[in-house]
Protein backbone atom coordinates (compact mmCIF):
# COMPACT_ATOMS: atom_id res chain seq x y z
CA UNK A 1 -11.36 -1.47 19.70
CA UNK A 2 -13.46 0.48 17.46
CA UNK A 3 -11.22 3.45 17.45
CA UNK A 4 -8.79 1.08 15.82
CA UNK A 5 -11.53 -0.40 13.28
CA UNK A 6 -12.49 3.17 12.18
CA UNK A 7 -8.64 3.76 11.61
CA UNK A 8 -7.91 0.61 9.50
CA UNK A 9 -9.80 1.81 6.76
CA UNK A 10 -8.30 5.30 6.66
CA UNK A 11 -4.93 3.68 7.31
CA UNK A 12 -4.71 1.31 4.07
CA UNK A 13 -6.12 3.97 2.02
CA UNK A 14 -3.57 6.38 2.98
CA UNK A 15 -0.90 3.47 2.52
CA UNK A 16 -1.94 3.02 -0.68
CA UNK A 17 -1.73 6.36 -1.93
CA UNK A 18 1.83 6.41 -0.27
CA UNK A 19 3.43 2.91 -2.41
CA UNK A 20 1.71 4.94 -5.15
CA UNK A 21 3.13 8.09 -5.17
CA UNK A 22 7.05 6.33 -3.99
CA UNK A 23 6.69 4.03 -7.24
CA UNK A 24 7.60 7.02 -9.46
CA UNK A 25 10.67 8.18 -7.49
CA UNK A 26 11.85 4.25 -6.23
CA UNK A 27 13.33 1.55 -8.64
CA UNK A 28 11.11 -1.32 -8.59
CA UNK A 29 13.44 -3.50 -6.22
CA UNK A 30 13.19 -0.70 -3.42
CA UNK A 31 9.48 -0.43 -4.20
CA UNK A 32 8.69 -4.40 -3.49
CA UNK A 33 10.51 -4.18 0.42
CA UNK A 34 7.30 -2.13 1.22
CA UNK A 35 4.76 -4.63 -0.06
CA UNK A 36 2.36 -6.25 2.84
CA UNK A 37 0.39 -9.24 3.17
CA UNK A 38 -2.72 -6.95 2.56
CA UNK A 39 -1.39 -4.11 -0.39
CA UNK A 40 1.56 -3.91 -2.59
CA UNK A 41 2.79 -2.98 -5.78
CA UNK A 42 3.28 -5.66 -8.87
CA UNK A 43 5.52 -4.84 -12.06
CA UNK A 44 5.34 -1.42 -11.33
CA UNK A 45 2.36 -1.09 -13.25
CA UNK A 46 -0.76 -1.45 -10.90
CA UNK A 47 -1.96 -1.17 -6.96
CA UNK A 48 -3.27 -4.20 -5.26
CA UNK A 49 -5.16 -4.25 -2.36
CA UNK A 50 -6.65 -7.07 -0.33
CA UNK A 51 -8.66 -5.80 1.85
CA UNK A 52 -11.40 -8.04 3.34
């Protein structure tokens, strides 16, 4: 269990650098199927995380 809680942290930050980076080389309908419940992109202009 806390292998898994050490992960999460490293996990979203890595996912957020990935929807990042893909923004630039996706259009922004491709972009949005990758958007989650906790980080996803909006207007192609910003990063959102919601991470409690």
């Amino acid at each position: 269990m806390s292998d898994v809680l050490d992960a999460a942290p490293t996990h979203l930050a890595e996912s957020e650098e990935n929807i990042d980076d893909a923004r630039g080389e996706l259009d922004p309908e491709t972009i949005q199927r990758f958007n989650t419940s906790v980080i996803g992109l909006r207007y192609r202009t910003s990063v959102e995380s919601k991470w409690r």
